[in-house]
C-alpha atoms as a PDB file:
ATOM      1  CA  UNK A   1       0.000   0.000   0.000  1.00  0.00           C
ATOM      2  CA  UNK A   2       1.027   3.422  -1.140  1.00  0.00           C
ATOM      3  CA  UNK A   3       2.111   5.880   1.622  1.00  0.00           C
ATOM      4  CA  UNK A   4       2.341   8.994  -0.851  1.00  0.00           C
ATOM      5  CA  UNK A   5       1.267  12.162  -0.107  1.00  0.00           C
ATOM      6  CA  UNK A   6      -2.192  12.488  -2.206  1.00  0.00           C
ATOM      7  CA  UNK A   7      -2.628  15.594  -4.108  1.00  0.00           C
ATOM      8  CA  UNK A   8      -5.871  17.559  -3.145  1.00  0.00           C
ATOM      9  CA  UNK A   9      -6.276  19.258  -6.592  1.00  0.00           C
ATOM     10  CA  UNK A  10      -9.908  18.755  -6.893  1.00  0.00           C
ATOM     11  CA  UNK A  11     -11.231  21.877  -4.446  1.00  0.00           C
ATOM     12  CA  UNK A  12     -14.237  21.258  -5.114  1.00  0.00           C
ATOM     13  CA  UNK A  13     -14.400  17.252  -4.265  1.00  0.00           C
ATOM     14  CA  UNK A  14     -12.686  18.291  -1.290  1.00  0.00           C
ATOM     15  CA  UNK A  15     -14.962  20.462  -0.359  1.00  0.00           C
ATOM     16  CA  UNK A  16     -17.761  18.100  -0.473  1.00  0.00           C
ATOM     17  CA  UNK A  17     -15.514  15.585   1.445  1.00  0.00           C
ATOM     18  CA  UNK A  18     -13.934  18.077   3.994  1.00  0.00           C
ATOM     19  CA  UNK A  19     -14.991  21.247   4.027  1.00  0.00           C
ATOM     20  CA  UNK A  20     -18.193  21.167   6.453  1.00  0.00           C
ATOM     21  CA  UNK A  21     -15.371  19.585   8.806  1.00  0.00           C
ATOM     22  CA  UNK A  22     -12.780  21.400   8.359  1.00  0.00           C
ATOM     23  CA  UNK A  23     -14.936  24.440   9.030  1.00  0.00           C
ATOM     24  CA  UNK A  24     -15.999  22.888  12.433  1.00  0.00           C
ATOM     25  CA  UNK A  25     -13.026  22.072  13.393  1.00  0.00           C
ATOM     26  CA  UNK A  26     -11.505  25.344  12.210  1.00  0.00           C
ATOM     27  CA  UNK A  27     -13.774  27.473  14.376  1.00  0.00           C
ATOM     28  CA  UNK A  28     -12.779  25.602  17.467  1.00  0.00           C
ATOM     29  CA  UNK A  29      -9.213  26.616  16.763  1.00  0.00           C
ATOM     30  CA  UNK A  30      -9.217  29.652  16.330  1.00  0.00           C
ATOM     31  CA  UNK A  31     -11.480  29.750  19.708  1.00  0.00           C
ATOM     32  CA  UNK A  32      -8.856  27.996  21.294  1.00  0.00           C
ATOM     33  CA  UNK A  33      -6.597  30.314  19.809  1.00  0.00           C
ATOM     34  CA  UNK A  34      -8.176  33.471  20.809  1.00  0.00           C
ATOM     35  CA  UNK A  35      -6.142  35.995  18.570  1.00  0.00           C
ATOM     36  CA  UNK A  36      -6.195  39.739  18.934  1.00  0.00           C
ATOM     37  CA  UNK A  37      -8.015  41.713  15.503  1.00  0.00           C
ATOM     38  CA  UNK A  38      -6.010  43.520  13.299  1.00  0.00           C
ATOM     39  CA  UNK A  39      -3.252  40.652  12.561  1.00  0.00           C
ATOM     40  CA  UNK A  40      -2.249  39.833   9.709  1.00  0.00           C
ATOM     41  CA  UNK A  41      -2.325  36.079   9.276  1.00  0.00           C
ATOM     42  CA  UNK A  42      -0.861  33.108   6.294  1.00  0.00           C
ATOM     43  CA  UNK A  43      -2.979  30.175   6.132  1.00  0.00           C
ATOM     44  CA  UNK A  44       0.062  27.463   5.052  1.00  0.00           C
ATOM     45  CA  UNK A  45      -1.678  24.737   2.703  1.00  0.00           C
ATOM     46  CA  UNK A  46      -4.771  26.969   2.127  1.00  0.00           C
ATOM     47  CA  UNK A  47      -6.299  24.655  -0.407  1.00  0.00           C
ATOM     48  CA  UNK A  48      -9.332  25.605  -1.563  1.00  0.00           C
ATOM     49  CA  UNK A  49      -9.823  28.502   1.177  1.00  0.00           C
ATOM     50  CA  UNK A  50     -11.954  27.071   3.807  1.00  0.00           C
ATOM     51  CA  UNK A  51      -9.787  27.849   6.712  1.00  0.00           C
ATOM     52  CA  UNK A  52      -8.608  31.091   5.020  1.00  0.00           C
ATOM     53  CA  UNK A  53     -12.289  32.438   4.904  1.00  0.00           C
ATOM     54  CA  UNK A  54     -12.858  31.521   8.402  1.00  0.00           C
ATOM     55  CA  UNK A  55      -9.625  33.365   9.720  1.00  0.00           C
ATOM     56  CA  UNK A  56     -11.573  36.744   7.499  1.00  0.00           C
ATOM     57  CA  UNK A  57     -15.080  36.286   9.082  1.00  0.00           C
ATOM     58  CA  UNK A  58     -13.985  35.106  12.875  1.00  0.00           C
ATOM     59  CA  UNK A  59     -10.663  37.241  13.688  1.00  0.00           C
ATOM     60  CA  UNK A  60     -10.874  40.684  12.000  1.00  0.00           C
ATOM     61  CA  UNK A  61      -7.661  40.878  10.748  1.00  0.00           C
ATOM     62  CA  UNK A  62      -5.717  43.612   8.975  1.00  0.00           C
ATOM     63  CA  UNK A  63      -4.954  41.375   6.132  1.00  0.00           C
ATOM     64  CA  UNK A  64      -4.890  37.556   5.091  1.00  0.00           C
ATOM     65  CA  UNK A  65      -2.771  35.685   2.713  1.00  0.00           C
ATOM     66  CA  UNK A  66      -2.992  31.871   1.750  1.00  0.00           C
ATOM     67  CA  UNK A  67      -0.870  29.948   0.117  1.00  0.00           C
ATOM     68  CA  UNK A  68      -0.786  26.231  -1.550  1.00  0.00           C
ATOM     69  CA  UNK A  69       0.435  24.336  -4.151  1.00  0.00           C
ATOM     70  CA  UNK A  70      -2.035  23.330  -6.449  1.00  0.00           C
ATOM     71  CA  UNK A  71      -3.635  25.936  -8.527  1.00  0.00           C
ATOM     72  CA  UNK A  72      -6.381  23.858  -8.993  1.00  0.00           C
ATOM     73  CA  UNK A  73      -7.306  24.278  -5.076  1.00  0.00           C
ATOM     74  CA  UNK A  74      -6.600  28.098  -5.453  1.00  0.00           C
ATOM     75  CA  UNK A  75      -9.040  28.213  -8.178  1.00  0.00           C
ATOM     76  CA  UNK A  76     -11.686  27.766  -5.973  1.00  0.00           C
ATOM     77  CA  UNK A  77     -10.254  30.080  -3.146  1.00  0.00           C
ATOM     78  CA  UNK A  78     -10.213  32.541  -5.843  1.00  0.00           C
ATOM     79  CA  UNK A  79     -13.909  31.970  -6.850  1.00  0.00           C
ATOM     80  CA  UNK A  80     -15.256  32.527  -3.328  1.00  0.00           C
ATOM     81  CA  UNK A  81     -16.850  35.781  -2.154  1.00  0.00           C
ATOM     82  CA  UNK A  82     -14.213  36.595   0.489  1.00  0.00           C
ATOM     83  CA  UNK A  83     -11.911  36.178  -1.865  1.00  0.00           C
ATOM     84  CA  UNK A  84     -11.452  40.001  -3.162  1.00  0.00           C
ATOM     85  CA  UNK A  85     -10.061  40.668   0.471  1.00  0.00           C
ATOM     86  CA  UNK A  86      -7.835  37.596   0.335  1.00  0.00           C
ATOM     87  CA  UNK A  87      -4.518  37.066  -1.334  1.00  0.00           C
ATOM     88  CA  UNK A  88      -4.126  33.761  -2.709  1.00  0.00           C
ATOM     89  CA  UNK A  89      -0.649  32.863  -4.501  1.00  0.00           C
ATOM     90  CA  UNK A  90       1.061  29.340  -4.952  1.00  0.00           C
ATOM     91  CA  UNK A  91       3.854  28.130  -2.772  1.00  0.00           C
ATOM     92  CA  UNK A  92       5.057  24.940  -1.096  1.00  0.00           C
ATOM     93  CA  UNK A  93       5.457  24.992   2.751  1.00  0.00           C
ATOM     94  CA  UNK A  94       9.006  24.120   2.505  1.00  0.00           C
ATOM     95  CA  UNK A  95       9.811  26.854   0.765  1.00  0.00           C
ATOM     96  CA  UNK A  96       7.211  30.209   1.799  1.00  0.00           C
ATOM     97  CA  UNK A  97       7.242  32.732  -0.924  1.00  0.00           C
ATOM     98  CA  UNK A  98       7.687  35.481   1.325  1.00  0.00           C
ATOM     99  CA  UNK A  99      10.098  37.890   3.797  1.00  0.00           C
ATOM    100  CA  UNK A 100      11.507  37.183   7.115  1.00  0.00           C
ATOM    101  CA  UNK A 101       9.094  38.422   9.599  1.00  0.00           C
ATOM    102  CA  UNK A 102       5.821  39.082   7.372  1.00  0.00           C
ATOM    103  CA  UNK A 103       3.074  37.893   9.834  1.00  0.00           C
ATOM    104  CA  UNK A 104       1.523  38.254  12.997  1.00  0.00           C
ATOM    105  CA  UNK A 105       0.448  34.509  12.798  1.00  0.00           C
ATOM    106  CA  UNK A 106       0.844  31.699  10.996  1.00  0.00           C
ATOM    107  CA  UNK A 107      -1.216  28.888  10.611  1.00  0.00           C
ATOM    108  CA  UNK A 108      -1.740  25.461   8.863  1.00  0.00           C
ATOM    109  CA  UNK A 109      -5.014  23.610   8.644  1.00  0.00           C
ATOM    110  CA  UNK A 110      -5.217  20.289   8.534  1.00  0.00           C
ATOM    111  CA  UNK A 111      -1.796  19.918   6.205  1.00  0.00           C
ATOM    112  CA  UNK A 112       1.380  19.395   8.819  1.00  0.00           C
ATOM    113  CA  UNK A 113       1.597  15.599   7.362  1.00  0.00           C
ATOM    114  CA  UNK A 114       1.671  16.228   3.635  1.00  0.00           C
ATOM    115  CA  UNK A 115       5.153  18.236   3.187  1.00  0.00           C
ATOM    116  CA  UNK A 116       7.890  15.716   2.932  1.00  0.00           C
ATOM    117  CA  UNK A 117       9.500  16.987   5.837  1.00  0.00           C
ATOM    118  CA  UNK A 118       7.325  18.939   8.215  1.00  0.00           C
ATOM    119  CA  UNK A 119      10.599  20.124  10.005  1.00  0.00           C
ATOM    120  CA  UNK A 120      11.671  22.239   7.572  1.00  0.00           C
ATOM    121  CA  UNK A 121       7.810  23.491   6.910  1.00  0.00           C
ATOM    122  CA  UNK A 122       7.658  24.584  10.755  1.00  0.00           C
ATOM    123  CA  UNK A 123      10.948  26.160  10.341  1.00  0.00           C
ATOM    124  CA  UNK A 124       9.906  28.223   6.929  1.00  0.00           C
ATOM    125  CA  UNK A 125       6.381  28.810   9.168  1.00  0.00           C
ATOM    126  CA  UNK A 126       8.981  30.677  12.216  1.00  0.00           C
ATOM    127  CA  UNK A 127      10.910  32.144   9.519  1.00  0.00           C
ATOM    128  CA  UNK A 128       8.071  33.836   8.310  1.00  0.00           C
ATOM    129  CA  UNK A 129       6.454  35.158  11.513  1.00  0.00           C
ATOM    130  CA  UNK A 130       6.927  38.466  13.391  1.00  0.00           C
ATOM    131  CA  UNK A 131       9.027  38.188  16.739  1.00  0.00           C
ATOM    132  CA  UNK A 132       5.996  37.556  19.508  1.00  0.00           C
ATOM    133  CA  UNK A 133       3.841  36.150  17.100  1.00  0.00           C
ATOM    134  CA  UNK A 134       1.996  32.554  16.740  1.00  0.00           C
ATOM    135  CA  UNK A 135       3.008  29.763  14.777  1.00  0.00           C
ATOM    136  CA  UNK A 136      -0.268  26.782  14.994  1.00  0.00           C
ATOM    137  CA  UNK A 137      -1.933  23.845  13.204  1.00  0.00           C
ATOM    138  CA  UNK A 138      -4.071  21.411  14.133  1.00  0.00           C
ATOM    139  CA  UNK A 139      -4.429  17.785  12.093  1.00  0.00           C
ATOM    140  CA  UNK A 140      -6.299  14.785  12.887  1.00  0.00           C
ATOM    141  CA  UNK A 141      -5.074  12.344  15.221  1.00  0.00           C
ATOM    142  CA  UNK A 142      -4.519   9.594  12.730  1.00  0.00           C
ATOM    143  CA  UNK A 143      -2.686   6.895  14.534  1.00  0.00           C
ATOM    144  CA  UNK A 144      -5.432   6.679  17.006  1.00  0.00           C
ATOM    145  CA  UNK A 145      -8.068   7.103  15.036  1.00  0.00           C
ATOM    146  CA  UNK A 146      -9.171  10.539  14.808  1.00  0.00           C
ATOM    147  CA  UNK A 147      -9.511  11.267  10.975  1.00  0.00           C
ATOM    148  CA  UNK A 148     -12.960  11.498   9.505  1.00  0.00           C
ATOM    149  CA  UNK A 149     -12.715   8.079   7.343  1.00  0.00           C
ATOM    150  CA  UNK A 150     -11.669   5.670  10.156  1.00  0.00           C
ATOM    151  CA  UNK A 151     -15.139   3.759  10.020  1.00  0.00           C
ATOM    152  CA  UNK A 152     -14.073   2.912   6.600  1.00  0.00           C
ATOM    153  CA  UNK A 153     -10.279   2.233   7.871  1.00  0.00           C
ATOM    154  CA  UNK A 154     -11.041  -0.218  10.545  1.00  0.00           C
ATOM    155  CA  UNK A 155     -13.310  -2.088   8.635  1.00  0.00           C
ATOM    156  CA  UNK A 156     -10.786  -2.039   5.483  1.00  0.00           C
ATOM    157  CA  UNK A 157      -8.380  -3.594   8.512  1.00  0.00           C
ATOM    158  CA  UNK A 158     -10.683  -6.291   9.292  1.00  0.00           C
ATOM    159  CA  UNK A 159     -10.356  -7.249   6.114  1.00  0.00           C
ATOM    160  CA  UNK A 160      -6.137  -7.432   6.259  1.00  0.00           C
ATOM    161  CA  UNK A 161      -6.326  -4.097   4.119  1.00  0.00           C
ATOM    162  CA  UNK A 162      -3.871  -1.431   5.987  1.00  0.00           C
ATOM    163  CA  UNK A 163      -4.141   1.944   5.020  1.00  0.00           C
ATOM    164  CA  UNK A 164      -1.301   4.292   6.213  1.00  0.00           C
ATOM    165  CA  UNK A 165      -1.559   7.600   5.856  1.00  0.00           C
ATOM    166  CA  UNK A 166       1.318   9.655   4.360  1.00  0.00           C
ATOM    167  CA  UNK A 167       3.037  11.267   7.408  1.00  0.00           C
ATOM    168  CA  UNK A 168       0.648  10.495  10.002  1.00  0.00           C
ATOM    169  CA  UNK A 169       2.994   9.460  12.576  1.00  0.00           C
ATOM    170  CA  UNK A 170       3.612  13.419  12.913  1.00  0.00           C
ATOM    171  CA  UNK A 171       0.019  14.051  14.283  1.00  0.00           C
ATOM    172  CA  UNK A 172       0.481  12.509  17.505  1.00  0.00           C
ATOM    173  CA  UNK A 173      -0.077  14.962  20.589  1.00  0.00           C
ATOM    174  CA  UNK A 174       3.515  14.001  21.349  1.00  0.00           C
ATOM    175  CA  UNK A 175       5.164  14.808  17.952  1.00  0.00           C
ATOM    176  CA  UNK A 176       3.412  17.692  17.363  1.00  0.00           C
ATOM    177  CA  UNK A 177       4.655  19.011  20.870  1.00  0.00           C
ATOM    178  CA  UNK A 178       8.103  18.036  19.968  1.00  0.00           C
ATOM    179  CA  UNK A 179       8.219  19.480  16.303  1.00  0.00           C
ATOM    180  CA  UNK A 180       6.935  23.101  17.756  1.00  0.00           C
ATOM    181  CA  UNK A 181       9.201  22.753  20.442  1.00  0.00           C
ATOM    182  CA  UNK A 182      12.424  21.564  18.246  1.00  0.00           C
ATOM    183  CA  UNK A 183      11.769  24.744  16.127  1.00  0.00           C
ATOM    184  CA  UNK A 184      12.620  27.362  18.472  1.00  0.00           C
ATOM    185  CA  UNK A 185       9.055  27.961  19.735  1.00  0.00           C
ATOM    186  CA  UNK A 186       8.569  29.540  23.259  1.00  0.00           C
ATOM    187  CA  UNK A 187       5.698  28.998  25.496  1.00  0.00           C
ATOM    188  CA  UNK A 188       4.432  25.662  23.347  1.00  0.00           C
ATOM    189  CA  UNK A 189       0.706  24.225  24.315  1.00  0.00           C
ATOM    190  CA  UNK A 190      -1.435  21.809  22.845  1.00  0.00           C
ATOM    191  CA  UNK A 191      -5.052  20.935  23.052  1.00  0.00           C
ATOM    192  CA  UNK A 192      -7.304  17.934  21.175  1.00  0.00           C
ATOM    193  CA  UNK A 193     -10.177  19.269  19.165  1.00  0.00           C
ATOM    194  CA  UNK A 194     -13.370  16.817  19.032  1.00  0.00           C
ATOM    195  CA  UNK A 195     -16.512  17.690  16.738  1.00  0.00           C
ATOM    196  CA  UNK A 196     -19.408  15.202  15.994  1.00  0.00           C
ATOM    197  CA  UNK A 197     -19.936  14.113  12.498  1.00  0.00           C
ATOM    198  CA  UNK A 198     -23.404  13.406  11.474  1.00  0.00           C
ATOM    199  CA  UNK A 199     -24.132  11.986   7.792  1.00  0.00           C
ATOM    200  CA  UNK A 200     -28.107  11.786   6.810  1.00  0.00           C
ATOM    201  CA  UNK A 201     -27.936   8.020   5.576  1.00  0.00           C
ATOM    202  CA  UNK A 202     -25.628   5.338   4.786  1.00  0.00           C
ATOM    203  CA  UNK A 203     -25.258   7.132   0.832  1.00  0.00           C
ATOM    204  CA  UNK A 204     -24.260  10.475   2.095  1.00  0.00           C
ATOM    205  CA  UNK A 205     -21.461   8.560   4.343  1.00  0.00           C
ATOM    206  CA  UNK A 206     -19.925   6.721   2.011  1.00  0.00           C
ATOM    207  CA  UNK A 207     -20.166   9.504  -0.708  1.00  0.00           C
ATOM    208  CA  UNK A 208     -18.439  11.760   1.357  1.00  0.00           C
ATOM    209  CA  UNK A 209     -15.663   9.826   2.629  1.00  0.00           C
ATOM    210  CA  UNK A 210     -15.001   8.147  -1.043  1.00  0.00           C
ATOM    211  CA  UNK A 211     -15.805  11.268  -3.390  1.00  0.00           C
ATOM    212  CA  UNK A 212     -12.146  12.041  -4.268  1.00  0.00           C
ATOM    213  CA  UNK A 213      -8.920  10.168  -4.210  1.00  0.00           C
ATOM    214  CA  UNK A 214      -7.716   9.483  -0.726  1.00  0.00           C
ATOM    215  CA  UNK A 215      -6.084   6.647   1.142  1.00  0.00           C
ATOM    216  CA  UNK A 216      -9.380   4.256   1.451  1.00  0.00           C
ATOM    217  CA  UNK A 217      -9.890   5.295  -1.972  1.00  0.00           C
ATOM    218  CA  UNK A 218      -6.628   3.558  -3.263  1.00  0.00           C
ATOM    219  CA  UNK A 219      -6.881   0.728  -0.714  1.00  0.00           C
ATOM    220  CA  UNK A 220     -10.399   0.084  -2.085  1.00  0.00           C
ATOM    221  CA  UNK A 221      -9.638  -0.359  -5.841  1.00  0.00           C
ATOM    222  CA  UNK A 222      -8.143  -3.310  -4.952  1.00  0.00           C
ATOM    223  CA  UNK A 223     -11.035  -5.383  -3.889  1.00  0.00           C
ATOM    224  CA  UNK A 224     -13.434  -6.826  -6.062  1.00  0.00           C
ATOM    225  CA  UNK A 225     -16.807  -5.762  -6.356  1.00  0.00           C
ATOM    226  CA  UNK A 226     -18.169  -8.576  -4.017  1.00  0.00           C
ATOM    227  CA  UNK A 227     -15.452  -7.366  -1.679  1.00  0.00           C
ATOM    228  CA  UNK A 228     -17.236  -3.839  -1.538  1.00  0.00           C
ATOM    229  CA  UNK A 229     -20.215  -5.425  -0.947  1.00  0.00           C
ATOM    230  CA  UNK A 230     -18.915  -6.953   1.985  1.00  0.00           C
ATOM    231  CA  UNK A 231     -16.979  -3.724   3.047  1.00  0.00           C
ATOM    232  CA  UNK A 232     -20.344  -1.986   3.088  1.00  0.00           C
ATOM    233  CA  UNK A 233     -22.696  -4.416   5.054  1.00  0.00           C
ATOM    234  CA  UNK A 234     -19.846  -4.549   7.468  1.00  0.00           C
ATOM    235  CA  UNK A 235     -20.148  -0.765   7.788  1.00  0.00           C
ATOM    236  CA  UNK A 236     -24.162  -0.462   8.116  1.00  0.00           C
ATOM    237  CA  UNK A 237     -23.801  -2.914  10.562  1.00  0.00           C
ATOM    238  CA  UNK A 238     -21.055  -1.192  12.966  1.00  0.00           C
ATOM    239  CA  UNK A 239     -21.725   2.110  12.088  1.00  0.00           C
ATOM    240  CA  UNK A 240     -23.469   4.138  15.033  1.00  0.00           C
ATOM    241  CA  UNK A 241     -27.162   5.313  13.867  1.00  0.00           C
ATOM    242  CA  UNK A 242     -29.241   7.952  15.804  1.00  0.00           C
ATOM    243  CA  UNK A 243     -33.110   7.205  16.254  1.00  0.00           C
ATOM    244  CA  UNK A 244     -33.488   9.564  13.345  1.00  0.00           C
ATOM    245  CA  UNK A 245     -31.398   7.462  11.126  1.00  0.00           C
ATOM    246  CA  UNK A 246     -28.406   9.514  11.015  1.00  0.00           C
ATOM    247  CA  UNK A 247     -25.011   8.250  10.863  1.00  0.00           C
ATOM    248  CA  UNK A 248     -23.132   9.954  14.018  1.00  0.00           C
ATOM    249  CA  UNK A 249     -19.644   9.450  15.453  1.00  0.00           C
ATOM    250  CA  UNK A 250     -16.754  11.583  16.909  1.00  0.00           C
ATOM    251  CA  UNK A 251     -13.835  13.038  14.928  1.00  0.00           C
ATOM    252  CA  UNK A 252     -10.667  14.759  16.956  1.00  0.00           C
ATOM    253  CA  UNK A 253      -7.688  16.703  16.195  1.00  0.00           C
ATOM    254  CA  UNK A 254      -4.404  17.684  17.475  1.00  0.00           C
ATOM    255  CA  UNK A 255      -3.370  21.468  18.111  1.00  0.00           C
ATOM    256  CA  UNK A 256      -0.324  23.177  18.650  1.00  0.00           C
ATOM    257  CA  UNK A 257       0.504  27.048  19.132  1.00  0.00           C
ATOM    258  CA  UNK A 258       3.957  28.258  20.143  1.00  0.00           C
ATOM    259  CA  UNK A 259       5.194  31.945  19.939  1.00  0.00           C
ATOM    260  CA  UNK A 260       8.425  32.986  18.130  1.00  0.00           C
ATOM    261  CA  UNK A 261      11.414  34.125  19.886  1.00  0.00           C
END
């Protein structure tokens, strides 16, 4: 099984798949962050400017930039109504298209597994950021189970089917305390982020989680179609149902702030 990064071109797939979670999630950061207005703020790994909005209608700030690396994902950004106060450009996070010392804070949503070394992203993040200012993420917990899919993971594991997750060891509560802290952060702190996911039947669960290419995605085209069949009795029978028929169950992620030197 592939452990590649997968490319999150399609914005709007992703938004279908993620957004209405990342958007949840999102505001409970930035509550748990509790900035002052009139920052200026970099969404890192913007994508297709879900966080990035957020950060413009939640924290007042003097200005906002995003930037990602598919122009695909920026597309979208650029197509959304917020957008004409946003400034959208493409960049990877191991190498931040701007000056030393640009921003008030920094942030990355839901990204700090996918650069190939998330060291060097947190360092470009510092670099980047005013002295006294934040440098933050959050990212599902995937080792233990956090990320939106894992219904679909554990049950692809019952079947022998592993799916790993392209730099998921790095979203541990203990790794992501050690990265910040390795960079050069002062006054690091951490918090776990849970939201409840609620799908309206079995057909919006599965559509949402298997929309786009992801890690289930590529473990799935292996099986046969009988094999699906399987996967997805398995799931109707394990999956927790309200009395209303809706599919419910807990997603959380890992936070980290740290201010720089």
């Amino acid at each position: 099984m592939s452990t590649t990064a997968t490319n999150f071109d399609d914005g709007i797939a992703y938004e279908a798949w993620m957004g209405r979670w990342s958007r949840i999630v999102g505001e409970k950061f930035l509550e748990w962050l509790s900035p002052a207005e009139k920052l200026s703020w970099l969404d890192v790994g913007c994508g297709n400017g879900a966080f990035t909005e957020l950060v413009y209608a939640k924290c007042a700030p003097s200005g906002i930039q995003g930037v990602d690396p598919s122009q695909e994902q920026l597309d979208v950004a650029n197509s959304r109504a917020s957008s004409k106060t946003i400034e959208y450009r493409i960049g990877a996070a191991q190498a931040l298209p701007f000056d030393d010392k640009t921003f008030d804070v920094v942030a990355m949503a839901l990204a700090i597994n996918l650069p190939p070394d998330p060291k060097v992203a947190v360092a470009e993040m510092l670099r980047v950021t005013k002295s006294g200012g934040t440098v933050a993420t959050y990212m599902w917990d995937i080792p233990n189970g956090g990320i939106t899919m894992e219904p679909i993971r554990t049950a692809l594991r019952e079947m022998n089917i592993n799916t790993p997750i392209f730099g998921e060891a790095i979203t541990t509560p203990e790794n992501m305390k050690e990265l910040w802290e390795n960079a050069g952060l002062n006054d690091v702190s951490l918090t776990q982020i849970e939201i409840d996911l609620s799908f309206k039947s079995f057909d919006d669960f599965w559509n949402s989680n298997t929309g786009m290419e992801n890690t289930v995605v590529r473990a799935m085209k292996s099986l046969s179609d009988t094999e699906i069949e399987t996967l997805k009795a398995n799931l109707k029978s394990n999956l927790p149902t309200d009395s209303s028929g809706n599919i419910c169950y807990r997603a959380f992620a890992n936070a980290a702030k740290g201010l720089v030197p």
